[in-house]
Protein backbone atom coordinates (compact mmCIF):
# COMPACT_ATOMS: atom_id res chain seq x y z
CA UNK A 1 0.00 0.00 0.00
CA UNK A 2 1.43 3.21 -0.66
CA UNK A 3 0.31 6.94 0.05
CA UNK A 4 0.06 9.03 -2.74
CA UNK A 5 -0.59 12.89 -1.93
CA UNK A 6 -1.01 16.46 -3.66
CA UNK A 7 -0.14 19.41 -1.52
CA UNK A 8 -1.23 23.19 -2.16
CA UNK A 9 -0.39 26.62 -0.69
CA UNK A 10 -3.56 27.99 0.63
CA UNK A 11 -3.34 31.60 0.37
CA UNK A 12 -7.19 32.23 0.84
CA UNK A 13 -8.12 30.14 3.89
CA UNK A 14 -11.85 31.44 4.42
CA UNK A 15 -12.53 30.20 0.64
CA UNK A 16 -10.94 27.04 0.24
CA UNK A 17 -13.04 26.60 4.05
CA UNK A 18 -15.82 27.67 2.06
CA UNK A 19 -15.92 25.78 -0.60
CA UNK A 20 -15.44 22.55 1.42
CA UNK A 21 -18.04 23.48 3.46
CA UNK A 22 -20.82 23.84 0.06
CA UNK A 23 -19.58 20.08 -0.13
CA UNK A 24 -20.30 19.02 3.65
CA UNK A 25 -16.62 18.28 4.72
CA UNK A 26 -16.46 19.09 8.32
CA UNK A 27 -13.06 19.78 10.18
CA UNK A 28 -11.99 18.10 13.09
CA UNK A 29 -10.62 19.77 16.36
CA UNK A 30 -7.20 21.30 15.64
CA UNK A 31 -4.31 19.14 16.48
CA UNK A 32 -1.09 20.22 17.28
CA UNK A 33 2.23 18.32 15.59
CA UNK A 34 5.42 18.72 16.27
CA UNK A 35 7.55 16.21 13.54
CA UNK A 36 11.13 15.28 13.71
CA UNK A 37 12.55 13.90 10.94
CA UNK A 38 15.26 11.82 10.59
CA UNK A 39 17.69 10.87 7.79
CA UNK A 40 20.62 8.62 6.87
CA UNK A 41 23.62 10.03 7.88
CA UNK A 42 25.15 9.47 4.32
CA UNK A 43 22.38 11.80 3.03
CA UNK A 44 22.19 14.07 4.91
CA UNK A 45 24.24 16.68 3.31
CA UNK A 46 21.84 16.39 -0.13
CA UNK A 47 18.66 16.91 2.03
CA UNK A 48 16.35 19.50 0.59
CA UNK A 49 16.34 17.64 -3.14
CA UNK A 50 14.66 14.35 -3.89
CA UNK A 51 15.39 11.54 -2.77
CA UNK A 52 14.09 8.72 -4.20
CA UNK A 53 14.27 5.10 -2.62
CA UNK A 54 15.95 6.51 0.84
CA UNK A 55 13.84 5.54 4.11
CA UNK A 56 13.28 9.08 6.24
CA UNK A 57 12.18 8.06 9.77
CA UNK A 58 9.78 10.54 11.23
CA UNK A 59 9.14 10.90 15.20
CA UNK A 60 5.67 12.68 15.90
CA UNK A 61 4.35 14.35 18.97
CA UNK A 62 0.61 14.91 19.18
CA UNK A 63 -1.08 15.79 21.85
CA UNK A 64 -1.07 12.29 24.35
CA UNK A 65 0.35 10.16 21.70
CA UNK A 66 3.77 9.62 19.53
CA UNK A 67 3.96 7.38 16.09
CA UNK A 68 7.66 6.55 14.51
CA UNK A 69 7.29 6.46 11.08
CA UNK A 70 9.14 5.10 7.87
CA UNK A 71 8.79 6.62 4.99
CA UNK A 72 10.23 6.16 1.65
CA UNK A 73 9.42 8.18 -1.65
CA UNK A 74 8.53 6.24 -4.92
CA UNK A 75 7.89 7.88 -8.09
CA UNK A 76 8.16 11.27 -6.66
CA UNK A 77 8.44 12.87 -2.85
CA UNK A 78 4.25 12.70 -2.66
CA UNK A 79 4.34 9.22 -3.35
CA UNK A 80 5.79 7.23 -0.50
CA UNK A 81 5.72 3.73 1.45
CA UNK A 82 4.75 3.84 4.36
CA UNK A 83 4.71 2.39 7.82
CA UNK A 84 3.58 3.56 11.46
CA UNK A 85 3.62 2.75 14.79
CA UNK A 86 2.75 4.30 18.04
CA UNK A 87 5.45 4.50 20.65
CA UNK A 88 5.77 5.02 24.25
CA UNK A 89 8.84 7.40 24.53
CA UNK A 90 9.79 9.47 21.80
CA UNK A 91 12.97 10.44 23.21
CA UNK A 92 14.53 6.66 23.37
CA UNK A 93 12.92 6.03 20.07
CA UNK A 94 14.89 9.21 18.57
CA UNK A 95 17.89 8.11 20.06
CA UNK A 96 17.46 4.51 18.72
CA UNK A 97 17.62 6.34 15.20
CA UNK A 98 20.93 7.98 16.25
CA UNK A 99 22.23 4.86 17.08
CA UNK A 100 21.20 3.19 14.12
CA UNK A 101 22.85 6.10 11.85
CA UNK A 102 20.14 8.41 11.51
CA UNK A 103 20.79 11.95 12.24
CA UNK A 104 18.14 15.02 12.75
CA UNK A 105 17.38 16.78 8.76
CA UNK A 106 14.18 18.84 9.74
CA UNK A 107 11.98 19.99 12.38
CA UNK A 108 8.30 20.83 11.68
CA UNK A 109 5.75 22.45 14.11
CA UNK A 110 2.29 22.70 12.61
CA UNK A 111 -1.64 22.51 14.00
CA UNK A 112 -3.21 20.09 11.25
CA UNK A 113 -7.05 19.91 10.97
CA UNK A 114 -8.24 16.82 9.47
CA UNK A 115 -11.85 15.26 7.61
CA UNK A 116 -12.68 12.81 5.09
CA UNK A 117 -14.19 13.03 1.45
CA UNK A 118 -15.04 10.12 -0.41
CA UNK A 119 -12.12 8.23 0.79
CA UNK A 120 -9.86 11.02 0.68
CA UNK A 121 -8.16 12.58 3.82
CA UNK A 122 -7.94 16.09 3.89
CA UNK A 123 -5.47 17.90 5.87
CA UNK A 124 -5.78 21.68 6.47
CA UNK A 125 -2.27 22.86 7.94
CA UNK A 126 -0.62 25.88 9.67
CA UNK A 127 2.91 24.83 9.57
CA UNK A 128 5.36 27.10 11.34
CA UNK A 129 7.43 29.60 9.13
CA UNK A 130 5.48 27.85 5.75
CA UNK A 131 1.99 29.05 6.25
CA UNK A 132 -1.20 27.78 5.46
CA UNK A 133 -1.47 24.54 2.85
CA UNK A 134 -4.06 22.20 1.84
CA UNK A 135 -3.20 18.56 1.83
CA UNK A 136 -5.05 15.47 0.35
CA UNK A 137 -3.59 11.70 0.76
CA UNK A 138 -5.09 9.11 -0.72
CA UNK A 139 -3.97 5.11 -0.53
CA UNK A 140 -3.12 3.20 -3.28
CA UNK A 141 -2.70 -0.54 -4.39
CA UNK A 142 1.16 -1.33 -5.34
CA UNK A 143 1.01 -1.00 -8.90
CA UNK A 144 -1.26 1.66 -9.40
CA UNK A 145 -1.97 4.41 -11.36
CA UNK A 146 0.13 7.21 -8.88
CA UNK A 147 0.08 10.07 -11.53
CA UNK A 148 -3.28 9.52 -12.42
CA UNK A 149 -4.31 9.59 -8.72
CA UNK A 150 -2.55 12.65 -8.05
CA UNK A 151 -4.32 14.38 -10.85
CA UNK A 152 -7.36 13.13 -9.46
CA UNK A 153 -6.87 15.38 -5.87
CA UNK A 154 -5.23 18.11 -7.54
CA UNK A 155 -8.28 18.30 -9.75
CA UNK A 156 -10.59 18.37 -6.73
CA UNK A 157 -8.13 21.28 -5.04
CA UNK A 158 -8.86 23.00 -8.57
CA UNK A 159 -12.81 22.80 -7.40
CA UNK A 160 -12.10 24.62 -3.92
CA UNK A 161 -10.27 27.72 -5.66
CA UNK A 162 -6.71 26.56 -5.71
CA UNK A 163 -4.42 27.67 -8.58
CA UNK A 164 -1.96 25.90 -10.39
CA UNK A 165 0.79 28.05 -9.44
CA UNK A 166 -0.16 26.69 -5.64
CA UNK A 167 1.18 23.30 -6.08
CA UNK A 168 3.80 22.02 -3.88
CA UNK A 169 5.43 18.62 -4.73
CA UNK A 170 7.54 18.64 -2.21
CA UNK A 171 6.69 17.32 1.38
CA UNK A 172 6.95 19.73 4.74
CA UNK A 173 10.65 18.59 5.48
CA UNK A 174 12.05 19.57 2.23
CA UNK A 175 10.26 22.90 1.97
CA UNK A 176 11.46 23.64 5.76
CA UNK A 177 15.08 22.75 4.87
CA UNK A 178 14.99 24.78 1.60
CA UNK A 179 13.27 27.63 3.86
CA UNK A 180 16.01 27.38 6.55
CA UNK A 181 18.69 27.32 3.71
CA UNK A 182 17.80 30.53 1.75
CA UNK A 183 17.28 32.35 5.12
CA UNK A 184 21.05 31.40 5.59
C-alpha cells in the first residue's frame, strides 16, 4: 500500500473553508504536531532535493500520543511507502535512530485539521514559518496508477479555488530545509 498525496499553498483560507463546506466536509478539532525527521547520515548533506528510494524516519508528537514512522518516496516525494507505529517514549525512540545512523534533517511544528471526502483525507495545515497549505492523501494498491491519482486530488483542489501556481510537490521537510537554507 502506498500513500500518494497532492499538496497546495492555501493563500485564501476562508474560501478554500468555504468551498469545502458547500460540499459538507467538516473539520476536526485542531491538532497540534510537532515532527522530527530523521535521515541517513550518508544523506544528509543532499537533504532539501529528492530523494528517491531513501527511508526518512519521522518521530511525531501529538497531543497524548507519539507514532515513529518510515517513509520512503517512490515515483516522486508525494508518493511514499509507508509504515507507522505508536510509541511510548519518543525520546529513546529518537535516540534509537541515532544509534542506528540516523541523524536530525528537519523539524516541523504545525496545528493540522483533518476530515474525510469520499475516501480522501484532507489535511488543512498551519505549519510554522510555511503558512497555510491544503493537503489530500489518498492510498493506493502497489502497482497503481500514482500520476493519475494525483491528478485526481489536484483536480478536486482545482474545485475549492486553488491555482496551479499553488502546487507544492515537495513534502513539509524539504520545503522547511529549503526555507532554513535561503534564510542562511
Amino acid at each position: 500500500m502506498r500513500e500518494v498525496e497532492v499538496k497546495a499553498r492555501v493563500s485564501n483560507p476562508s474560501l478554500v473553508l468555504a468551498r469545502l463546506g458547500d460540499l459538507n466536509v467538516k473539520f476536526g478539532p485542531p491538532i497540534a504536531q510537532h515532527d522530527r525527521v530523521f535521515s541517513p547520515a550518508s544523506v544528509k548533506e543532499k537533504f532539501g532535493t529528492r530523494q528517491i528510494g531513501v527511508s526518512f524516519l519521522r518521530v511525531r508528537r501529538q497531543e497524548d500520543k507519539s507514532l515513529l514512522t518510515l517513509k520512503r518516496s517512490e515515483t516522486n516525494e508525494l508518493d511514499s511507502f509507508e509504515l507507522e507505529t505508536a510509541v511510548s517514549d519518543p525520546d529513546q525512540a529518537e535516540k534509537m535512530l541515532e544509534a542506528l545512523g540516523y541523524v536530525l534533517a528537519s523539524e516541523i511544528k504545525k496545528v493540522r485539521r483533518k476530515s474525510q471526502f469520499k475516501g480522501v483525507e484532507i489535511c488543512l495545515d498551519e505549519v510554522e514559518l510555511l503558512g497555510t497549505f491544503i493537503e489530500l492523501e489518498k492510498l493506493l494498491e502497489d502497482g497503481g496508477d500514482v500520476s493519475g491519482v494525483q491528478d485526481e486530488l489536484f483536480n478536486f483542489l482545482k474545485r475549492l479555488g486553488i491555482d496551479d501556481s499553488d502546487r507544492i510537490e515537495q513534502g513539509y521537510d524539504t520545503l522547511m530545509e529549503n526555507t532554513l537554507k535561503k534564510r542562511g
